[in-house]
N, C-alpha and C. Protein backbone atom coordinates (compact mmCIF):
# COMPACT_ATOMS: atom_id res chain seq x y z
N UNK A 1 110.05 -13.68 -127.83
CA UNK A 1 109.53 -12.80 -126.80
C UNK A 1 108.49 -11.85 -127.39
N UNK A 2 108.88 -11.52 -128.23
CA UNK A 2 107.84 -10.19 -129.17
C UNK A 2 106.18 -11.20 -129.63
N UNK A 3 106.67 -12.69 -129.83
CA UNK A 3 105.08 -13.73 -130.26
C UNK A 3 104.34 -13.16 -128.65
N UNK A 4 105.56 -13.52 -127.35
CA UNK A 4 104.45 -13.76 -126.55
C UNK A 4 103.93 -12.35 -125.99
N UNK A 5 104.68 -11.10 -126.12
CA UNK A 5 104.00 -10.23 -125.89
C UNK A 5 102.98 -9.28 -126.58
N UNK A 6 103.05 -10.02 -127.75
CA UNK A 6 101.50 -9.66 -128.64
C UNK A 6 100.28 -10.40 -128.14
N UNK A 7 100.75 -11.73 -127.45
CA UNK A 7 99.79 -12.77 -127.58
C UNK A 7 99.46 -12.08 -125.77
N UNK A 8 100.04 -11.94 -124.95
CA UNK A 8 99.59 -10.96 -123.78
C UNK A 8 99.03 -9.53 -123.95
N UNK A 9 99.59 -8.79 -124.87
CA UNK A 9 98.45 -7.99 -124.88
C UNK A 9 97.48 -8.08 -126.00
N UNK A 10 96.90 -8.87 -126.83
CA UNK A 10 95.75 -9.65 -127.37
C UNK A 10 94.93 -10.43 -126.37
N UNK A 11 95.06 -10.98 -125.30
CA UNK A 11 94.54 -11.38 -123.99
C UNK A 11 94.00 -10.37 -122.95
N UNK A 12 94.78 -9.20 -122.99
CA UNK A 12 94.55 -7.86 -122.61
C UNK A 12 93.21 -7.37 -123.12
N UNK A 13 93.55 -7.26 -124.22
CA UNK A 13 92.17 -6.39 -125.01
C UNK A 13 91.25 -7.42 -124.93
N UNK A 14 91.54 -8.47 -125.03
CA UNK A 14 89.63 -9.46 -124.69
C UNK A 14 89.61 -9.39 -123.88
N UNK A 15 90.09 -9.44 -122.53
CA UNK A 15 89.49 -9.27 -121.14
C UNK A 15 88.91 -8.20 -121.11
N UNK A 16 89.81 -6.94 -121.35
CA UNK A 16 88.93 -5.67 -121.69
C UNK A 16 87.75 -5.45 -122.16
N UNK A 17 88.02 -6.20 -123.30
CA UNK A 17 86.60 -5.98 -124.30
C UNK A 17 85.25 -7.02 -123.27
N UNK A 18 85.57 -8.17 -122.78
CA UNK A 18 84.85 -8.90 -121.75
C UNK A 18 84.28 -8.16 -121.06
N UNK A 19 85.20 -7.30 -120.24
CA UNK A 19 84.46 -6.34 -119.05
C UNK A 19 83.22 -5.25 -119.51
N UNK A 20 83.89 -4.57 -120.37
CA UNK A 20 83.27 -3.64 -120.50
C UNK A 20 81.64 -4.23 -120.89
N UNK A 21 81.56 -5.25 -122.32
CA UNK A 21 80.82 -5.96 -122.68
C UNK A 21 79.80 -6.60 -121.17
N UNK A 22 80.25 -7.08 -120.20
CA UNK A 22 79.62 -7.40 -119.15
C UNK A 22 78.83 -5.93 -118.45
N UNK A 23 79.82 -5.13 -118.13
CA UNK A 23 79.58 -3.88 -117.54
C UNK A 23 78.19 -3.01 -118.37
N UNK A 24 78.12 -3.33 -119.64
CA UNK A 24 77.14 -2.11 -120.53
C UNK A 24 75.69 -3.60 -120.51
N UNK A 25 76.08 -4.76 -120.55
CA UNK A 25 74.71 -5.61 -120.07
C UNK A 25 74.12 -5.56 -118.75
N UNK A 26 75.28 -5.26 -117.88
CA UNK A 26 74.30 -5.32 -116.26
C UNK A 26 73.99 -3.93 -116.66
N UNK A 27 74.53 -2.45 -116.89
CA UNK A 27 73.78 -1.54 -117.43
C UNK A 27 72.28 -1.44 -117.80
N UNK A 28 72.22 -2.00 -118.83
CA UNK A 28 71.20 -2.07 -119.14
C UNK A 28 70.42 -3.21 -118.71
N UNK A 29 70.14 -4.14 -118.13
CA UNK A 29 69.50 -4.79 -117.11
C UNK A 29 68.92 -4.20 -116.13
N UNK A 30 69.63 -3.09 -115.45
CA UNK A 30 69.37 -2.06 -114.52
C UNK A 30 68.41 -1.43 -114.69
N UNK A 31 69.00 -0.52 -115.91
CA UNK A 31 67.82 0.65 -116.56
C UNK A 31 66.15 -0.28 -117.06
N UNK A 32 66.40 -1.09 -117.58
CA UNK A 32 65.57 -2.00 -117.64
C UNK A 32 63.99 -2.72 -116.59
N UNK A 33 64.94 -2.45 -115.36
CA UNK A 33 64.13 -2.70 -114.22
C UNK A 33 64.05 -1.65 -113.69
N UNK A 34 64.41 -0.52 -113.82
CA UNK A 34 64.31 0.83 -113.11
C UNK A 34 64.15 1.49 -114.06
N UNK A 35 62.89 1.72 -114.59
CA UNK A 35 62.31 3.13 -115.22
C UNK A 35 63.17 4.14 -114.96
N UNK A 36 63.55 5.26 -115.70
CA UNK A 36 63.79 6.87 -115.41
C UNK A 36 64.98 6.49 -115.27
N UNK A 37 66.01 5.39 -115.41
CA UNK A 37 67.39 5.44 -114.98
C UNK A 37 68.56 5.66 -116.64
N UNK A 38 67.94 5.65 -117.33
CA UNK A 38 68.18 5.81 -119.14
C UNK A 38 69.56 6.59 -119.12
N UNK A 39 69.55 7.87 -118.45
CA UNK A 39 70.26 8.78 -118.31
C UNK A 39 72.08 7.93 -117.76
N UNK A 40 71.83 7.07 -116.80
CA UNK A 40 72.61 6.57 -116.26
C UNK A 40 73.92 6.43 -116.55
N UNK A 41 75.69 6.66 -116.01
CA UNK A 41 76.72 6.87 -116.74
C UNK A 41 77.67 5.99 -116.19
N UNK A 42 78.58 5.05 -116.47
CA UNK A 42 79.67 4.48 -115.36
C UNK A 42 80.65 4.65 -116.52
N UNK A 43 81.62 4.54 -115.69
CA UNK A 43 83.37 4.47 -116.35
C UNK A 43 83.84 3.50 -115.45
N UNK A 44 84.65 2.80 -117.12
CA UNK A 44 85.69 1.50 -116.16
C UNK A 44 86.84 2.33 -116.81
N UNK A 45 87.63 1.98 -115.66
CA UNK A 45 89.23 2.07 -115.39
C UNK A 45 89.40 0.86 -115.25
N UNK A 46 90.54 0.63 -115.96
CA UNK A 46 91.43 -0.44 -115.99
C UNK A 46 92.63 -0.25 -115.90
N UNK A 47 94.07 -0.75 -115.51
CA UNK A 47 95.09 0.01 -115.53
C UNK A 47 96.00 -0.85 -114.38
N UNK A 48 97.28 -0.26 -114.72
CA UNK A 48 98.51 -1.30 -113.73
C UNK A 48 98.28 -0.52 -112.24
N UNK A 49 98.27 -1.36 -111.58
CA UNK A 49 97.84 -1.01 -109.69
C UNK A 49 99.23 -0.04 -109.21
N UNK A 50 98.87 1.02 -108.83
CA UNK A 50 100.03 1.77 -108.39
C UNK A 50 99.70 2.12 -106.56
N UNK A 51 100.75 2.61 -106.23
CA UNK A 51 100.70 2.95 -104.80
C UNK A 51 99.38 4.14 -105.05
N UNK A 52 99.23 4.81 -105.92
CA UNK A 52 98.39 6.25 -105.25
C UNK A 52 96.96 5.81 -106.40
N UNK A 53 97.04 4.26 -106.76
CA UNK A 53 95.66 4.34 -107.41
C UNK A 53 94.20 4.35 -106.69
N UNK A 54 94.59 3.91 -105.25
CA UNK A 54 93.21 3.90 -104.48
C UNK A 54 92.70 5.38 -104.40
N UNK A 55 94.26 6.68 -104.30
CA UNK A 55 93.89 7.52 -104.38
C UNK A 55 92.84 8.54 -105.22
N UNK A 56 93.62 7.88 -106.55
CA UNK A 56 93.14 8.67 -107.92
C UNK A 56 91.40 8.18 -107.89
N UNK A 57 91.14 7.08 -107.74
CA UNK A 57 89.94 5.99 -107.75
C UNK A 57 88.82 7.03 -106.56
N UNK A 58 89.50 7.14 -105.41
CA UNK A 58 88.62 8.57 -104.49
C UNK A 58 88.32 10.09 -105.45
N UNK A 59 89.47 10.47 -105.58
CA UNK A 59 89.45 11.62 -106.23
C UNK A 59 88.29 11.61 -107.52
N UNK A 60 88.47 10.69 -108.21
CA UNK A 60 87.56 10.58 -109.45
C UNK A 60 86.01 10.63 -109.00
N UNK A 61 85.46 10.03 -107.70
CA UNK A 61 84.71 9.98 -107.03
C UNK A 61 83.98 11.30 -106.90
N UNK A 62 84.78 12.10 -106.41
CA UNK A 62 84.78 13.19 -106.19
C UNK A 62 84.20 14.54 -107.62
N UNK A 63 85.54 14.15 -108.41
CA UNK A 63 85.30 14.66 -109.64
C UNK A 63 83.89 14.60 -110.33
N UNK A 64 83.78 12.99 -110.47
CA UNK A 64 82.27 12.67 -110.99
C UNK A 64 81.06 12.65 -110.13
N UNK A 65 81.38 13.56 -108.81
CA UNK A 65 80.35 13.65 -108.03
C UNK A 65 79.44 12.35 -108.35
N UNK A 66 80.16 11.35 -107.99
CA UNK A 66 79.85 9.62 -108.32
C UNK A 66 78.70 9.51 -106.92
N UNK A 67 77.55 8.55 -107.24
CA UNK A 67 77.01 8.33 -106.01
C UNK A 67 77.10 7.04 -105.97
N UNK A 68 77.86 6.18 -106.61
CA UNK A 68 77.95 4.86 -106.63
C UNK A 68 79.72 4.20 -107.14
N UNK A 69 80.53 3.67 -106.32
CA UNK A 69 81.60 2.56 -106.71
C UNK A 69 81.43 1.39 -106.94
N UNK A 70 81.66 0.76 -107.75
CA UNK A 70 82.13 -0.97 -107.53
C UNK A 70 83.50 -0.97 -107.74
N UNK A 71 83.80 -1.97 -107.48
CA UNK A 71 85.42 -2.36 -107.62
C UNK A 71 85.51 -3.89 -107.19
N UNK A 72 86.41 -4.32 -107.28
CA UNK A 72 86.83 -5.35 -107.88
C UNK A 72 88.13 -5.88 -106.61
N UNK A 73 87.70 -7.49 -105.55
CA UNK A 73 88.34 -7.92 -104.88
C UNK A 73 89.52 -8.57 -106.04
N UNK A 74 90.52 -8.57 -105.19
CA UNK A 74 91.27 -9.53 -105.66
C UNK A 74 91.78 -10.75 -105.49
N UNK A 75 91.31 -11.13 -104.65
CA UNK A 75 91.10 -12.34 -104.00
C UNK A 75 92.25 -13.65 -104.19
N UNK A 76 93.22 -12.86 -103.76
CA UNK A 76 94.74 -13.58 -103.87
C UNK A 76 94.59 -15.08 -102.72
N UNK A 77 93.54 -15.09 -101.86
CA UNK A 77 93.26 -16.05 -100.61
C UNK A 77 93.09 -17.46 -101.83
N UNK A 78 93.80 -18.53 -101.94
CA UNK A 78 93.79 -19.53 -102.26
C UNK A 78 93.23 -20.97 -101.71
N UNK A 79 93.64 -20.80 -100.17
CA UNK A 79 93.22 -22.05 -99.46
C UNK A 79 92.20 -21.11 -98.43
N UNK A 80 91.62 -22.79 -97.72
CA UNK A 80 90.52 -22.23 -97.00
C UNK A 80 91.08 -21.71 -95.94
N UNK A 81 92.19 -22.12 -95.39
CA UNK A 81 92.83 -21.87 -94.18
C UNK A 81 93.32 -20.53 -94.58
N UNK A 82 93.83 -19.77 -95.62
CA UNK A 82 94.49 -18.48 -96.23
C UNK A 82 92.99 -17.48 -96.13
N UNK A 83 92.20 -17.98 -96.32
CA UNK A 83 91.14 -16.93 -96.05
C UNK A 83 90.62 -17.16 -94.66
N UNK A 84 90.47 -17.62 -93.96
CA UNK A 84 90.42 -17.72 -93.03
C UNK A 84 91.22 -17.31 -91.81
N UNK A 85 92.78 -16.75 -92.27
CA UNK A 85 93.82 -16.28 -91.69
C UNK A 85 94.00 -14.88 -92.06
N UNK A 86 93.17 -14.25 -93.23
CA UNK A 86 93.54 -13.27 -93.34
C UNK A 86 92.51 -12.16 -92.62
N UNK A 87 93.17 -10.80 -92.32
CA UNK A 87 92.60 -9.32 -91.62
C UNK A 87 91.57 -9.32 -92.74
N UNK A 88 90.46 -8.42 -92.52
CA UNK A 88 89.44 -7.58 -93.20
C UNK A 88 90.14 -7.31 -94.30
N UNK A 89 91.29 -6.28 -93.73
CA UNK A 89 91.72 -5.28 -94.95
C UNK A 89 92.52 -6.11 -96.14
N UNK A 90 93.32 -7.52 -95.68
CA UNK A 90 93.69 -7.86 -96.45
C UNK A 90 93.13 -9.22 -97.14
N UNK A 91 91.81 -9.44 -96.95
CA UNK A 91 91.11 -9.98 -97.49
C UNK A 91 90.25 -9.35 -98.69
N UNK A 92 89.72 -8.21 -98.83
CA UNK A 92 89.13 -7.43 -99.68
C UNK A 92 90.34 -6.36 -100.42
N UNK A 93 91.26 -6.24 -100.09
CA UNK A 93 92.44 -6.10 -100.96
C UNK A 93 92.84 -4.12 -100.46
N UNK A 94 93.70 -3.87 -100.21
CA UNK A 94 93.49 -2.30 -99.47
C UNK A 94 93.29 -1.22 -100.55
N UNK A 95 92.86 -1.57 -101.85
CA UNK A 95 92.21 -0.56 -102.59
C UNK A 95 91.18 -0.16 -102.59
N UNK A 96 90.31 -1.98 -102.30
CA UNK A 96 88.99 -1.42 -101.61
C UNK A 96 88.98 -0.80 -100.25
N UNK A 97 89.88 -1.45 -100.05
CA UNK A 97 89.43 -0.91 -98.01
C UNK A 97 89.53 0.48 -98.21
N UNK A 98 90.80 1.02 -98.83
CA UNK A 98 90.87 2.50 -98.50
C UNK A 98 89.71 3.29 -98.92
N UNK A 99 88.94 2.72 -100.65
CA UNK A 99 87.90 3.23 -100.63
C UNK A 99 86.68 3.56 -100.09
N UNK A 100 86.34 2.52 -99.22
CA UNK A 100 85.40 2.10 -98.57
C UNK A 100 85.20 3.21 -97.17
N UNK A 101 86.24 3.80 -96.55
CA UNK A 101 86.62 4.43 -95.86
C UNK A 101 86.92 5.73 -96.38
N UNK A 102 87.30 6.26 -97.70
CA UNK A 102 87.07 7.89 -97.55
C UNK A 102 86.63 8.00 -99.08
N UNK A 103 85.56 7.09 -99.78
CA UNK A 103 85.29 7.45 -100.73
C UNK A 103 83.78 8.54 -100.57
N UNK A 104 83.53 9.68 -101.03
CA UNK A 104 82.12 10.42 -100.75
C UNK A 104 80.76 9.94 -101.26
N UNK A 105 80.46 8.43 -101.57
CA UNK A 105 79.92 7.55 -102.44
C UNK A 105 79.44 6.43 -101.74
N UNK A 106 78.90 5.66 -102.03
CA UNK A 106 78.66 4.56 -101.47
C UNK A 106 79.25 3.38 -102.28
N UNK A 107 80.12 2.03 -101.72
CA UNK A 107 80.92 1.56 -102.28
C UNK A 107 80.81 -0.01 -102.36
N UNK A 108 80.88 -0.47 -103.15
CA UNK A 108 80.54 -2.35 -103.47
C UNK A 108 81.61 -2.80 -104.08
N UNK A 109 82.02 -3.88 -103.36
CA UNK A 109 82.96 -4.47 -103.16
C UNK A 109 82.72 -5.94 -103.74
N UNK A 110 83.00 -6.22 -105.62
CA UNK A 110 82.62 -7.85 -106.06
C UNK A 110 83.70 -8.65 -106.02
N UNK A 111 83.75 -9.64 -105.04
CA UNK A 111 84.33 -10.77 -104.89
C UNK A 111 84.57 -11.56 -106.18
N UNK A 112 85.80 -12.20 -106.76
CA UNK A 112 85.95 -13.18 -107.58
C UNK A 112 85.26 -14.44 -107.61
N UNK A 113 84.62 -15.01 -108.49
CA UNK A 113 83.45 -16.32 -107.96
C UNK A 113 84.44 -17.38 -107.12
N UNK A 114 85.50 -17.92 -107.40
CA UNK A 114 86.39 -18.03 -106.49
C UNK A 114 86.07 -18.20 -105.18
N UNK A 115 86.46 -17.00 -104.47
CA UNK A 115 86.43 -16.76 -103.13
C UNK A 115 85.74 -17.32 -102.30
């Protein structure tokens, strides 16, 4: 049990290290095509999904007087008929929804290639 929970969180930290690595290239791709944007700042959160994380995810919004979210569907819809059956809210997953609805920001919502 102790092999496989090194070997899960060693899978952990490369996904991690993946994201962020993705996140600081579209970064700079950005600044790249947009002169004067150099200055530019994002934070990833990563972290186990709790009942009050959509909350904390607003609040931070707030904090970082953020003028921009992304976040991340989760896109649990498997078949075509499962997406096709599911509400708005539970198609885009209700962390986004809630954000989307009282974040003070403007908010983007990336689908899994998947979906």
């Amino acid at each position: 049990i102790k092999q496989l929970k090194n070997e899960m969180e060693s899978m952990k930290d490369e996904t991690i290290q993946k994201i962020s690595d993705r996140a600081m290239e579209i970064k700079t791709d950005y600044c790249n095509k947009h002169k004067g944007m150099d200055s530019l700042k994002f934070e990833i959160k990563i972290g186990d999904p709790t009942p009050s994380a959509k909350h904390d995810i607003v609040r931070a919004c707030y904090d970082f007087k953020a003028d921009s979210l992304f976040l991340g569907a989760k896109g649990i819809a498997h078949t075509f008929k499962d997406r096709i059956e599911k509400t708005v809210r539970d198609h885009v997953g209700s962390v986004p929804d809630y954000c989307l609805h009282n974040a003070p920001c403007d908010v983007m919502v990336v689908k899994p290639p998947e979906y």
